[in-house]
PDB file of N, CA and C in Angstrom:
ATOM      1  N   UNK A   1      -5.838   2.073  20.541  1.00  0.00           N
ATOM      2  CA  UNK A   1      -6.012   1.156  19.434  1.00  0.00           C
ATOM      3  C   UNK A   1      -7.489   0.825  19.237  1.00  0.00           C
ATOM      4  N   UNK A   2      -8.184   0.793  20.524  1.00  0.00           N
ATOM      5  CA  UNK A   2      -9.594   0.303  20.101  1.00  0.00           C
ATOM      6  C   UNK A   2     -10.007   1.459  19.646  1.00  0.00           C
ATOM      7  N   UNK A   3      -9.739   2.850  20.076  1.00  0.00           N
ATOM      8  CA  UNK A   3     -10.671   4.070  19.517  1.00  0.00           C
ATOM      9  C   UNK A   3     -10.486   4.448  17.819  1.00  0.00           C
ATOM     10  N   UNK A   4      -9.336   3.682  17.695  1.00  0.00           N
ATOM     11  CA  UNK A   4      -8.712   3.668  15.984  1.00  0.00           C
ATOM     12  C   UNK A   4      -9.695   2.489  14.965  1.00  0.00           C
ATOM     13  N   UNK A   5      -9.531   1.241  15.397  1.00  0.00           N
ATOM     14  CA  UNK A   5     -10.292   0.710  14.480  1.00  0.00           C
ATOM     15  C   UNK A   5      -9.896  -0.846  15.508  1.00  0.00           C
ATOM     16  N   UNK A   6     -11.347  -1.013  16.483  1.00  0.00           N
ATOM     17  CA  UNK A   6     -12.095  -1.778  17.265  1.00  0.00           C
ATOM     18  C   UNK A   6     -11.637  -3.785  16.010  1.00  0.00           C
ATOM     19  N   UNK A   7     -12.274  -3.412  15.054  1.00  0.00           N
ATOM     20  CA  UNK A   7     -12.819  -4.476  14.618  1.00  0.00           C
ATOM     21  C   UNK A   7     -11.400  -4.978  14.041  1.00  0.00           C
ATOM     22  N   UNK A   8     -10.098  -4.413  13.688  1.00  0.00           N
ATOM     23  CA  UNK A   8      -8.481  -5.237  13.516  1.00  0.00           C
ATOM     24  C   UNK A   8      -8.030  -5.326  14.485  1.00  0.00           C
ATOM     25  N   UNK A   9      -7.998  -4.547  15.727  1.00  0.00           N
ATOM     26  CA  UNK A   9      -7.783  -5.194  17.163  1.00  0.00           C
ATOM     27  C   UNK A   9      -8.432  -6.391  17.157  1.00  0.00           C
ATOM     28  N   UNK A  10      -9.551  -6.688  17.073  1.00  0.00           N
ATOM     29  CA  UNK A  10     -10.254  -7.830  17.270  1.00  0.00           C
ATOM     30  C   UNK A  10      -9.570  -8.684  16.511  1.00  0.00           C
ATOM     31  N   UNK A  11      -9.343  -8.540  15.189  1.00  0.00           N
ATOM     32  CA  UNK A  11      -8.784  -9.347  14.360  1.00  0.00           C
ATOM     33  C   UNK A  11      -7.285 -10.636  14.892  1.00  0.00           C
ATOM     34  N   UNK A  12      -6.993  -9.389  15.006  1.00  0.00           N
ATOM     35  CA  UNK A  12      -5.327  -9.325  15.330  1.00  0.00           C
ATOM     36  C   UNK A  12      -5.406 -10.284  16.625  1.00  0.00           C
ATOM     37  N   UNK A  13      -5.884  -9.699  17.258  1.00  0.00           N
ATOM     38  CA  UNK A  13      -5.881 -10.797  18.878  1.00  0.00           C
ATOM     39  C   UNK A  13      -6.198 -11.677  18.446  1.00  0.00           C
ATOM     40  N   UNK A  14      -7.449 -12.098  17.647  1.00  0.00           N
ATOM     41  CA  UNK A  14      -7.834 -13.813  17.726  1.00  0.00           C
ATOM     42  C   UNK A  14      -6.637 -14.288  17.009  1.00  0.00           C
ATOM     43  N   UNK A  15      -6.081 -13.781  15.799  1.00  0.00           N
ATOM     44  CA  UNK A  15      -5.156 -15.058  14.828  1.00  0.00           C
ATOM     45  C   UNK A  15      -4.050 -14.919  15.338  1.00  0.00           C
ATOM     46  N   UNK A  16      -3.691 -13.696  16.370  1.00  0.00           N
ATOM     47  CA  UNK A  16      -2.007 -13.594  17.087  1.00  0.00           C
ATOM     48  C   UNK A  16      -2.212 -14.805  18.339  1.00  0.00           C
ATOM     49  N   UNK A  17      -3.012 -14.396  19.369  1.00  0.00           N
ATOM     50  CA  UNK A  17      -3.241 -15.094  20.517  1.00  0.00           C
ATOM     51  C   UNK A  17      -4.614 -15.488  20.716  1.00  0.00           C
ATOM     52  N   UNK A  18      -5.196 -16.097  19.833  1.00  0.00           N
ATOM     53  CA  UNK A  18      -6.869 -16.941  19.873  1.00  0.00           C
ATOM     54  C   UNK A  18      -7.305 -16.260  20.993  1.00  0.00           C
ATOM     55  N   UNK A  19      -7.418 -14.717  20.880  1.00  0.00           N
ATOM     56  CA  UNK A  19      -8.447 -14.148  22.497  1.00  0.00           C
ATOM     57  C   UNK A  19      -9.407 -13.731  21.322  1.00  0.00           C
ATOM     58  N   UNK A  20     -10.802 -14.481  21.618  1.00  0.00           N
ATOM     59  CA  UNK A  20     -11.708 -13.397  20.781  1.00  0.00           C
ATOM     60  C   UNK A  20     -12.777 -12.931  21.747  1.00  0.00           C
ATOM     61  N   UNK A  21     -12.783 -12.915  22.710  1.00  0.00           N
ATOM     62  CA  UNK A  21     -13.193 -11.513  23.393  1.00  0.00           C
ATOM     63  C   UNK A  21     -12.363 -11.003  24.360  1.00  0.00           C
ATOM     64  N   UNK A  22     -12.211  -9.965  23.820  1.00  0.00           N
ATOM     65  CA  UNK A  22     -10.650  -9.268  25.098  1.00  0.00           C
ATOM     66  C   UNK A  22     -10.979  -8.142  25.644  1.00  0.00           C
ATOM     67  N   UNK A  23     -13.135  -8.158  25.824  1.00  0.00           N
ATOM     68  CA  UNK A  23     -13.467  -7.633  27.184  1.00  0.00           C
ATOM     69  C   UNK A  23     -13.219  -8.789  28.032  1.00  0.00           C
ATOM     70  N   UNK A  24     -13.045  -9.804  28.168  1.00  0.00           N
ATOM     71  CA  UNK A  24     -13.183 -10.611  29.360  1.00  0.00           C
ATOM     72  C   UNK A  24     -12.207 -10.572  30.469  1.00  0.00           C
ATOM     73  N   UNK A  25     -10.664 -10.281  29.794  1.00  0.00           N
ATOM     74  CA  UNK A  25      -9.402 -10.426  30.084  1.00  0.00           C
ATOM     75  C   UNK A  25      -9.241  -8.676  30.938  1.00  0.00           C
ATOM     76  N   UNK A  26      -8.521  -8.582  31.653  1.00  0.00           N
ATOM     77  CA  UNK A  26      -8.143  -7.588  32.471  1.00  0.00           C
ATOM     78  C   UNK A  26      -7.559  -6.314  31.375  1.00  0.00           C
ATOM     79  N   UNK A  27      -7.495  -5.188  31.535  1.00  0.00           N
ATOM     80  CA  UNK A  27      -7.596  -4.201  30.540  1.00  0.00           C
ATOM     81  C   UNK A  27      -5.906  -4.304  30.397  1.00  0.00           C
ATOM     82  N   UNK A  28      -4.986  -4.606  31.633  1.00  0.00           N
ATOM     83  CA  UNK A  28      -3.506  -4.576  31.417  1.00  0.00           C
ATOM     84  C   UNK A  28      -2.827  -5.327  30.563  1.00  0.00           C
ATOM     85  N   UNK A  29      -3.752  -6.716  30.786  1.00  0.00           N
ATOM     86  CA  UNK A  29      -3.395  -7.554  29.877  1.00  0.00           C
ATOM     87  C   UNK A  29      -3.522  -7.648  28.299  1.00  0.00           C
ATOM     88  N   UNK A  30      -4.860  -6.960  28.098  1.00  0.00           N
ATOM     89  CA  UNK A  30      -5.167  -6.581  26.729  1.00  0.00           C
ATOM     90  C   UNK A  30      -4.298  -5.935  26.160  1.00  0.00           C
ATOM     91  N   UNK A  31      -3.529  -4.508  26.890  1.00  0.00           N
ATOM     92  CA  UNK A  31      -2.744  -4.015  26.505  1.00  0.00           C
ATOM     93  C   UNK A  31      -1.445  -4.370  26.216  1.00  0.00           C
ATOM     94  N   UNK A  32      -0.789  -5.376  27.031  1.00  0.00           N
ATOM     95  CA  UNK A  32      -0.058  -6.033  27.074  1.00  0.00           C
ATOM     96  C   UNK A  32       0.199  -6.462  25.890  1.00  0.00           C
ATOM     97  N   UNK A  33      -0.848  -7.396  25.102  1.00  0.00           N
ATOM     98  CA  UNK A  33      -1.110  -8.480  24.102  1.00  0.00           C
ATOM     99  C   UNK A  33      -1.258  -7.198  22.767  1.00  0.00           C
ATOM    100  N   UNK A  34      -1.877  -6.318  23.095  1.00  0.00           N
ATOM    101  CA  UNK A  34      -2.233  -5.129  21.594  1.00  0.00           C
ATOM    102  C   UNK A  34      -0.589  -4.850  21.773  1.00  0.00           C
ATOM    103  N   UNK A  35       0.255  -4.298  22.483  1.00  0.00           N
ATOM    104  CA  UNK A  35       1.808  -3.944  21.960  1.00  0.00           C
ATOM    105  C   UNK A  35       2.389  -4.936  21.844  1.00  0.00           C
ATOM    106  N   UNK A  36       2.317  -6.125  21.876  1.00  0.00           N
ATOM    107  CA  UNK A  36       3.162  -7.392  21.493  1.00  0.00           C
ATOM    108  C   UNK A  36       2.705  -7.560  19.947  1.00  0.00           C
ATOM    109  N   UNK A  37       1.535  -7.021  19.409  1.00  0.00           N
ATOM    110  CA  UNK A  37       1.553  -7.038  17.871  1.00  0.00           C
ATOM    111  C   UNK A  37       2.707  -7.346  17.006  1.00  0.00           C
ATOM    112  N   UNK A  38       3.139  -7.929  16.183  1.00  0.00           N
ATOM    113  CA  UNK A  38       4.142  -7.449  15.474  1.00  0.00           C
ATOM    114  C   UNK A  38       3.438  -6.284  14.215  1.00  0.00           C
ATOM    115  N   UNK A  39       4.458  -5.846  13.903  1.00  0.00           N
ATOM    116  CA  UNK A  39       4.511  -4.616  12.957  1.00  0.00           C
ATOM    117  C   UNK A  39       3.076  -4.287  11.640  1.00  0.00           C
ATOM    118  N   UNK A  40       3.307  -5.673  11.528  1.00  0.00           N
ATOM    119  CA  UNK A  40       2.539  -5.790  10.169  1.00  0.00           C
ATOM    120  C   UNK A  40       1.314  -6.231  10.281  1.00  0.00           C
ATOM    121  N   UNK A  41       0.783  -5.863  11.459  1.00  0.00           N
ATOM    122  CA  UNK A  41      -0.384  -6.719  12.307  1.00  0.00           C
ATOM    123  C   UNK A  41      -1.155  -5.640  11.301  1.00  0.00           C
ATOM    124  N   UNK A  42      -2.609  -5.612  10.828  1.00  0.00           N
ATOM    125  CA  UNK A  42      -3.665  -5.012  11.017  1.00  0.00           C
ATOM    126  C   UNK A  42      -3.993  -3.143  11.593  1.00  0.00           C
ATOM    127  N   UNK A  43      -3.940  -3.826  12.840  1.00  0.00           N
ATOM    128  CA  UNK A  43      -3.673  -2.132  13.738  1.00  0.00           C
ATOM    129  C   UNK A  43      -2.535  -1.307  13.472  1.00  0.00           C
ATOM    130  N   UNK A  44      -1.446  -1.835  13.714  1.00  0.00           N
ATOM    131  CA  UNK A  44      -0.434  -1.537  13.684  1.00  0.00           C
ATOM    132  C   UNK A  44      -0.341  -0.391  12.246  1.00  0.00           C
ATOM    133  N   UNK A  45      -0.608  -1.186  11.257  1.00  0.00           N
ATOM    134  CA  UNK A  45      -0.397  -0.902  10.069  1.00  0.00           C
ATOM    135  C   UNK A  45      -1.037   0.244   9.811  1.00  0.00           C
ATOM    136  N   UNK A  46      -2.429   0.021  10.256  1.00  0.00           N
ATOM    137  CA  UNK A  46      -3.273   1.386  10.681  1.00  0.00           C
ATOM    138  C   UNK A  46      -3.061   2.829  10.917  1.00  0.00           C
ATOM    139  N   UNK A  47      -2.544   2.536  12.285  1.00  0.00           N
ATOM    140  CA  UNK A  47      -1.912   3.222  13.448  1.00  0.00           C
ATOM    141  C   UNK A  47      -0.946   4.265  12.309  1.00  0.00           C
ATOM    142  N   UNK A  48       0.283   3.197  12.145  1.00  0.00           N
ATOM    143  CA  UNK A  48       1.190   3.858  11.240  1.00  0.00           C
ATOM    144  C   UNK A  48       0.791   4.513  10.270  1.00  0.00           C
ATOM    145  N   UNK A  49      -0.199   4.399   9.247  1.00  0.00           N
ATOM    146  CA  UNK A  49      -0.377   5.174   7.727  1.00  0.00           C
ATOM    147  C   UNK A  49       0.328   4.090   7.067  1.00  0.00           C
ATOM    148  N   UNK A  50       0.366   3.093   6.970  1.00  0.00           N
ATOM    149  CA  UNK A  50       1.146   2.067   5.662  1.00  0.00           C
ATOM    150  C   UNK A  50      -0.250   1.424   5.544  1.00  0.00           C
ATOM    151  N   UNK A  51      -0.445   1.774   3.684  1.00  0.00           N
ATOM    152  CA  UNK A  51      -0.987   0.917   3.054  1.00  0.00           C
ATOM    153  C   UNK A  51      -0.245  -0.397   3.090  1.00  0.00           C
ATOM    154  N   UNK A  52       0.932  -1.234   2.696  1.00  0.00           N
ATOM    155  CA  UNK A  52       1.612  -2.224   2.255  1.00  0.00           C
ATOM    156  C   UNK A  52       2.592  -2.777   3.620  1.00  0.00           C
ATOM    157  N   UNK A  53       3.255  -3.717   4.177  1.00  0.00           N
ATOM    158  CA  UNK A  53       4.221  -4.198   5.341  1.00  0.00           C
ATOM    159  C   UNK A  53       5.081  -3.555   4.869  1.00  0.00           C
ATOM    160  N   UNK A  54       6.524  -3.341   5.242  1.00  0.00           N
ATOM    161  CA  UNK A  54       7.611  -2.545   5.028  1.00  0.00           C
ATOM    162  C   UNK A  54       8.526  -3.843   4.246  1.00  0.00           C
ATOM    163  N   UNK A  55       7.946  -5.284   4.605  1.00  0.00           N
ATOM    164  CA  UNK A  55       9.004  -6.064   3.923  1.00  0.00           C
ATOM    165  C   UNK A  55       8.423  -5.484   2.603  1.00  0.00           C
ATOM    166  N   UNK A  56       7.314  -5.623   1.688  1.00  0.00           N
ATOM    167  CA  UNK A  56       6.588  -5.710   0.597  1.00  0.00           C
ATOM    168  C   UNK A  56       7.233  -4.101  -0.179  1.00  0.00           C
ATOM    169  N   UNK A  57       7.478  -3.152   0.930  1.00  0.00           N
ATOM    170  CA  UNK A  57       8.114  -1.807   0.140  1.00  0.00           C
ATOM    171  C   UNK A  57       9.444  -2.246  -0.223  1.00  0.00           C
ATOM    172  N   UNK A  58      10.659  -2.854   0.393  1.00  0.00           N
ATOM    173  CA  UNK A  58      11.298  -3.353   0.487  1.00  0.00           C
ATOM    174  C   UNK A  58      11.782  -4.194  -1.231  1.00  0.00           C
ATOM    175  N   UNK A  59      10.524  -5.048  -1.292  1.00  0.00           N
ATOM    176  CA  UNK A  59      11.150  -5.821  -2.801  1.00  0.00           C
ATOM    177  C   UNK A  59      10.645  -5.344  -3.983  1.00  0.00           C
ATOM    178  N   UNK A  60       9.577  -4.318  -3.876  1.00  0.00           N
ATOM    179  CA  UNK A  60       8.967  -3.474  -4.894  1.00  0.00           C
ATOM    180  C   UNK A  60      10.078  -2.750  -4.760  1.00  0.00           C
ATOM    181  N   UNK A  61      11.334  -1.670  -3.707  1.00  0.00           N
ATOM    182  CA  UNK A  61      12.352  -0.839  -4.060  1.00  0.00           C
ATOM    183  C   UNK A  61      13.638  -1.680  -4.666  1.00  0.00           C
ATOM    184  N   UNK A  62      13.690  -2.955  -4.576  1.00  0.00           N
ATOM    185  CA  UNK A  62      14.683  -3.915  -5.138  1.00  0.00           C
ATOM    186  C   UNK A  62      14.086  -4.144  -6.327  1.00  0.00           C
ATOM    187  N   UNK A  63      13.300  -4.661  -6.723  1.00  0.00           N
ATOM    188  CA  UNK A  63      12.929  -5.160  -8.223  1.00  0.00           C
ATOM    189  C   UNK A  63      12.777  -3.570  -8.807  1.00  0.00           C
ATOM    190  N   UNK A  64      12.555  -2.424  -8.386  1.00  0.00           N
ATOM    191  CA  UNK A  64      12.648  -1.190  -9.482  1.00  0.00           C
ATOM    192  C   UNK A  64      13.975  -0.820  -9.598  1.00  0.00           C
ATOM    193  N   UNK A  65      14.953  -1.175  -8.593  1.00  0.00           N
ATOM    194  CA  UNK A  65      16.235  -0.607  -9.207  1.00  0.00           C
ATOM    195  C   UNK A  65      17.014  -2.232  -9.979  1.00  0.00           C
ATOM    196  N   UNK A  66      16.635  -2.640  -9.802  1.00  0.00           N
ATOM    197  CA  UNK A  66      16.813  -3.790 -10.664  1.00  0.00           C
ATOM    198  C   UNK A  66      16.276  -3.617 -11.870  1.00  0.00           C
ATOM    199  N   UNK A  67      15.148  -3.262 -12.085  1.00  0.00           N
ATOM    200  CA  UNK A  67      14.775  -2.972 -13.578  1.00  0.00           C
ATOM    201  C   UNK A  67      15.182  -1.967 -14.061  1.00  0.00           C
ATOM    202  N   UNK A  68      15.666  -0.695 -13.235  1.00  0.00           N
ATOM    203  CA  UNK A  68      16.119   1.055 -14.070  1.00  0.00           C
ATOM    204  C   UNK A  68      18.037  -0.191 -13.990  1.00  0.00           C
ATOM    205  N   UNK A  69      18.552  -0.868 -13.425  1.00  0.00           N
ATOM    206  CA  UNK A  69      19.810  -1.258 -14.004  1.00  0.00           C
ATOM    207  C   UNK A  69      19.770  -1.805 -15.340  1.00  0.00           C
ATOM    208  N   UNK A  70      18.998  -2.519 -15.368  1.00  0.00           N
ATOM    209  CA  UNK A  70      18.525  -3.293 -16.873  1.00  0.00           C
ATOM    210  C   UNK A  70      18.267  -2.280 -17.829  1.00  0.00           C
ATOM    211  N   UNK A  71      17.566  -1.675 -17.821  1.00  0.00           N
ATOM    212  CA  UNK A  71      17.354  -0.774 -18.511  1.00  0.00           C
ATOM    213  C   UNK A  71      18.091   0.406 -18.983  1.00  0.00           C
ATOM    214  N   UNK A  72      18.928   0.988 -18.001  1.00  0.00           N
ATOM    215  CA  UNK A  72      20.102   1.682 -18.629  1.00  0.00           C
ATOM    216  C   UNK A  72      21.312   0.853 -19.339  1.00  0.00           C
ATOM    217  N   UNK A  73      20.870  -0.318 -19.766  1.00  0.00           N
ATOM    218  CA  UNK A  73      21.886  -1.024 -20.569  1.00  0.00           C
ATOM    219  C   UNK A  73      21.208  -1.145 -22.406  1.00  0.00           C
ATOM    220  N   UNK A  74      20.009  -0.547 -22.234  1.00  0.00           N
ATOM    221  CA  UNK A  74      19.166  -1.026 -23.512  1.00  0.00           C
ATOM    222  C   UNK A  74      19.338   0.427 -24.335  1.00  0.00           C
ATOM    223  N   UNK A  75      19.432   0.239 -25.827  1.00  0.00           N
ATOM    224  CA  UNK A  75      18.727   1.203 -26.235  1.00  0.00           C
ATOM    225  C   UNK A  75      18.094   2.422 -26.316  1.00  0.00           C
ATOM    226  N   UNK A  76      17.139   1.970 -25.399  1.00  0.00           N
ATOM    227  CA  UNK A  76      15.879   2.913 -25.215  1.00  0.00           C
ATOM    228  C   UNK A  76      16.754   3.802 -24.086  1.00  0.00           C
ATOM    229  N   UNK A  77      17.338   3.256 -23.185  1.00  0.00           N
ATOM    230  CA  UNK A  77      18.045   4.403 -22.206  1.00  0.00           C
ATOM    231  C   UNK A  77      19.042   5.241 -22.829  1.00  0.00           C
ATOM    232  N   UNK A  78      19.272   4.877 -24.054  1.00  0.00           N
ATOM    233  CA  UNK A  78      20.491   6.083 -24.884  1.00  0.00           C
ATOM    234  C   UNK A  78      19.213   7.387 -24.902  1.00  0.00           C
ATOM    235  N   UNK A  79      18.167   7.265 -25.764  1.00  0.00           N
ATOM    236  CA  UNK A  79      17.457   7.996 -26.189  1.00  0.00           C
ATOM    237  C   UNK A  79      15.913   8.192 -24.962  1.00  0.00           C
ATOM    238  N   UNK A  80      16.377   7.694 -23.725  1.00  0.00           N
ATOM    239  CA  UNK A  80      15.261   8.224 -22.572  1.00  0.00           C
ATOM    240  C   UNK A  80      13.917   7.735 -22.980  1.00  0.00           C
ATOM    241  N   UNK A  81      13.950   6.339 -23.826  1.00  0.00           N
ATOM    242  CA  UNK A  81      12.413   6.007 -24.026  1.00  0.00           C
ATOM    243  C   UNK A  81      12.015   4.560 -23.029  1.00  0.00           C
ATOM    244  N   UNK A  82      10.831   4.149 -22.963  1.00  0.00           N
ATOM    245  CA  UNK A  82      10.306   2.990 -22.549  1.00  0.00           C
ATOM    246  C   UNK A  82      10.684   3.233 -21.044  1.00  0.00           C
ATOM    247  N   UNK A  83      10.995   4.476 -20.363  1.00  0.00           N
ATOM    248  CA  UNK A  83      11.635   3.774 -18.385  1.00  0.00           C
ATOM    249  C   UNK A  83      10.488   2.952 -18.331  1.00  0.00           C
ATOM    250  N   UNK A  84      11.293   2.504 -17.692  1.00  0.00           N
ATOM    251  CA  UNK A  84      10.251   1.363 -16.671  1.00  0.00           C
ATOM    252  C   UNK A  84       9.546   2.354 -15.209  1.00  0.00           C
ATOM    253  N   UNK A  85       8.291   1.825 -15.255  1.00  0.00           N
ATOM    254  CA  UNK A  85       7.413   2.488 -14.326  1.00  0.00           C
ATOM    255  C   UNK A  85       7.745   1.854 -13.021  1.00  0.00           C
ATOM    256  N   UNK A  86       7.647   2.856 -11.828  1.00  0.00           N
ATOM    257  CA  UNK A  86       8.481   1.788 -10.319  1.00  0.00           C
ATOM    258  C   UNK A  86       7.249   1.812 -10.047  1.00  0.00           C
ATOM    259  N   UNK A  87       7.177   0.321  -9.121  1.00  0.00           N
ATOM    260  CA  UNK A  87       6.244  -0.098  -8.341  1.00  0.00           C
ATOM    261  C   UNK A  87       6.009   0.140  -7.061  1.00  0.00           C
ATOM    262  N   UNK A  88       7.141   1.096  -6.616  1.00  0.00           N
ATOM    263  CA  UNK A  88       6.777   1.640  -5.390  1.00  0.00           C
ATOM    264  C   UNK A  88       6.206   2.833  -5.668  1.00  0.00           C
ATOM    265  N   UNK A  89       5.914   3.325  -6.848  1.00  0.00           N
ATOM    266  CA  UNK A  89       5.417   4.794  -7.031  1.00  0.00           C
ATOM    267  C   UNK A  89       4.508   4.713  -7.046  1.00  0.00           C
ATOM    268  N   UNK A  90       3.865   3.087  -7.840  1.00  0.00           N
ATOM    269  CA  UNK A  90       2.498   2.700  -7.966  1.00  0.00           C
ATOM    270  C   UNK A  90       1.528   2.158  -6.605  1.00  0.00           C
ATOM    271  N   UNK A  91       2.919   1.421  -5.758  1.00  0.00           N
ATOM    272  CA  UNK A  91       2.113   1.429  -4.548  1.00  0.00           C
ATOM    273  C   UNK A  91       1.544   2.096  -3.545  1.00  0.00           C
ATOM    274  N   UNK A  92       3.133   3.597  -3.800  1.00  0.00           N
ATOM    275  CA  UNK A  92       2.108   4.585  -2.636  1.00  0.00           C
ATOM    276  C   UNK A  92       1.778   5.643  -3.199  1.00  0.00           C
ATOM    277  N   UNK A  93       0.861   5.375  -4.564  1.00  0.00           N
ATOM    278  CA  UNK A  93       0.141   6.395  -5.120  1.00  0.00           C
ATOM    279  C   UNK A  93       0.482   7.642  -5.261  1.00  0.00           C
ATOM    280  N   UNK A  94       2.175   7.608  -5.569  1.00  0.00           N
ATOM    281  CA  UNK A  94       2.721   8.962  -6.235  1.00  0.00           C
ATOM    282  C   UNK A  94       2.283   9.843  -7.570  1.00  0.00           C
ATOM    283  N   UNK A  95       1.938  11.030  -7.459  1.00  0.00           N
ATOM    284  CA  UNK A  95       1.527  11.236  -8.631  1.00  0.00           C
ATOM    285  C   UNK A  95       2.884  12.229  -9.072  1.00  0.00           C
ATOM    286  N   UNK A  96       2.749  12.606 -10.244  1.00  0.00           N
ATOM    287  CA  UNK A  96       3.811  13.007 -10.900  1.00  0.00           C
ATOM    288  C   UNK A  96       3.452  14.368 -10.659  1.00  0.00           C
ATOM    289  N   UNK A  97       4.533  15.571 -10.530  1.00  0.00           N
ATOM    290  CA  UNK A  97       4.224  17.045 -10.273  1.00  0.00           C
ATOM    291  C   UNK A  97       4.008  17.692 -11.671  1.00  0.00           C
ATOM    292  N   UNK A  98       2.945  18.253 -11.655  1.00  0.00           N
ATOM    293  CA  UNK A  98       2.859  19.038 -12.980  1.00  0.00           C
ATOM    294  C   UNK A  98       3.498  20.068 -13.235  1.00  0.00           C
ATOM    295  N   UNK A  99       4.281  20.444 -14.305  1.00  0.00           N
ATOM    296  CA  UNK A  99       5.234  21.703 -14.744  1.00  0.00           C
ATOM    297  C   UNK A  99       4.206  22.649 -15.113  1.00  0.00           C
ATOM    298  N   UNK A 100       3.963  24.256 -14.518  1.00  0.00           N
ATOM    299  CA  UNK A 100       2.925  25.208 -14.958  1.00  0.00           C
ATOM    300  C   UNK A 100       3.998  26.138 -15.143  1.00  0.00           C
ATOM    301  N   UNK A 101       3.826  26.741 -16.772  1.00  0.00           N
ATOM    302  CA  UNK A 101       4.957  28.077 -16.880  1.00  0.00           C
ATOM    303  C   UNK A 101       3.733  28.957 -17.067  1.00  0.00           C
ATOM    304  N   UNK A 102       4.302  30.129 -17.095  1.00  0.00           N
ATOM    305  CA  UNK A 102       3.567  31.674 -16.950  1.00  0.00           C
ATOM    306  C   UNK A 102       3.514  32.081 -17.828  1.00  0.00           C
ATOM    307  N   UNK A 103       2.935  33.128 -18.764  1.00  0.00           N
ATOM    308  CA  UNK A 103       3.188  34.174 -19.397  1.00  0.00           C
ATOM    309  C   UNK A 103       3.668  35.368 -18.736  1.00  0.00           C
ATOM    310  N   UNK A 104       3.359  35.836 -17.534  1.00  0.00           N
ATOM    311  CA  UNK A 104       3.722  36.693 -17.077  1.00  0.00           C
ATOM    312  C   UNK A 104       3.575  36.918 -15.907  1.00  0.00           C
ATOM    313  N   UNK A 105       3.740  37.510 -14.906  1.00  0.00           N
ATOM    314  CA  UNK A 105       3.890  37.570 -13.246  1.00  0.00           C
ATOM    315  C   UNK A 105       2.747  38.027 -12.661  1.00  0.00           C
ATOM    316  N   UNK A 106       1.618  38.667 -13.706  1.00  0.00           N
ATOM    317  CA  UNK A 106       0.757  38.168 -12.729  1.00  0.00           C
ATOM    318  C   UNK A 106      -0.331  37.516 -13.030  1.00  0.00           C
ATOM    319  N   UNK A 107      -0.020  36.611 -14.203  1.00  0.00           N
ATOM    320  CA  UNK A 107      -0.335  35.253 -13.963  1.00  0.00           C
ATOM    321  C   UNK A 107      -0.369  34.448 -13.272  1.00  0.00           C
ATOM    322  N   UNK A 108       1.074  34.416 -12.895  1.00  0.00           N
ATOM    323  CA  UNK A 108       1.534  33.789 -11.990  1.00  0.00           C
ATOM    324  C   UNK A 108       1.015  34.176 -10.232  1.00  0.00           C
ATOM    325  N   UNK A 109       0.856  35.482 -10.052  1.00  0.00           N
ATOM    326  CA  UNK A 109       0.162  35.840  -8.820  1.00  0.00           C
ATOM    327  C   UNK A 109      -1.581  35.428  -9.160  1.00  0.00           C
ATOM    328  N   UNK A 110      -1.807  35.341  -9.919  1.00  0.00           N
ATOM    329  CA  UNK A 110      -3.379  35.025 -10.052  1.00  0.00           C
ATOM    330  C   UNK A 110      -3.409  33.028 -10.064  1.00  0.00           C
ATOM    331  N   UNK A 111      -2.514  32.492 -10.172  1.00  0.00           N
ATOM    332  CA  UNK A 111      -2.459  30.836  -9.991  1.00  0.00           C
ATOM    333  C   UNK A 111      -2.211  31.022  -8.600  1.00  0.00           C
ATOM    334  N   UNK A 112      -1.510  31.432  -8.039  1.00  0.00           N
ATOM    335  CA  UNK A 112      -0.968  31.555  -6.789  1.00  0.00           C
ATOM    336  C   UNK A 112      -1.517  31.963  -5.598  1.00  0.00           C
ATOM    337  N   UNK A 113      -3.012  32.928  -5.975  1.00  0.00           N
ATOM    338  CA  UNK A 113      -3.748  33.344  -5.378  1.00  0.00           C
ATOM    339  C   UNK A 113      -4.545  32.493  -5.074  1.00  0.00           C
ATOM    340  N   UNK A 114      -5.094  31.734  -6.612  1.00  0.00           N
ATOM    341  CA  UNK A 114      -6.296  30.504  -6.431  1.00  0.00           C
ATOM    342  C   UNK A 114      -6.007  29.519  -5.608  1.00  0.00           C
ATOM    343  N   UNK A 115      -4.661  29.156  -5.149  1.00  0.00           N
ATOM    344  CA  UNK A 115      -4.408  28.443  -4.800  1.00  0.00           C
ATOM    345  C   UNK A 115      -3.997  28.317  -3.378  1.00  0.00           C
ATOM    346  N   UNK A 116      -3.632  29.132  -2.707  1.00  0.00           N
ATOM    347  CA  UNK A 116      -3.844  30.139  -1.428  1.00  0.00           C
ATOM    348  C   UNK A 116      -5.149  29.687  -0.999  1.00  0.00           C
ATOM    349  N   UNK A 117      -5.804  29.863  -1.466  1.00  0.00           N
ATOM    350  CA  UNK A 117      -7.626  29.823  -1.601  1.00  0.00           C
ATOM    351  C   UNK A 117      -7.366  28.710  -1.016  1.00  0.00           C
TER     352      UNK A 117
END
């Protein structure tokens, strides 16, 4: 954890357990206190790859299917206009896949090549 990012360990210890220097304390104990983190600590969050806590993915995936329910009751869902944009797509920076058609195959081996690359 310290070789990951020193300065949210630091964090994390002082506002979890007021240690703000945790060279002083025995290295077992430090360790001790860094896995008692809870989840959404700083490091942790790190550690894992989550931009956002898992509660926060959680009500961004409730309020978008809450809004695509609403929305397949309107109008606009007869004729596929206005969806509503999800906020979990926006939070973990989904991008949309682009559709590439060919003229011909080796077109298609020449995109395919560049991209190999």
């Amino acid at each position: 954890m310290i070789k990951t990012d020193e300065n949210s360990l630091i964090c994390d210890l002082a506002q979890t357990y007021n240690i703000y220097d945790y060279k002083q304390l025995p290295l077992m104990s430090v360790a001790v206190f860094a896995c008692g983190l809870k989840s959404d600590s700083r490091i942790k969050m790190k550690m894992a790859g989550q931009k956002v806590p898992v509660n926060t993915l959680l009500l961004a995936s409730i309020c978008d299917t809450l809004k695509m329910l609403l929305w397949t009751k309107t109008k606009d869902a007869k004729y596929n206009r206005n969806r509503p944009k999800s906020i979990l797509n926006i939070i973990n920076d989904v991008k949309k896949d682009e559709i590439i058609g060919f003229h011909s195959s080796e077109d298609f081996l020449k995109a395919r090549y560049k991209e190999v690359r």
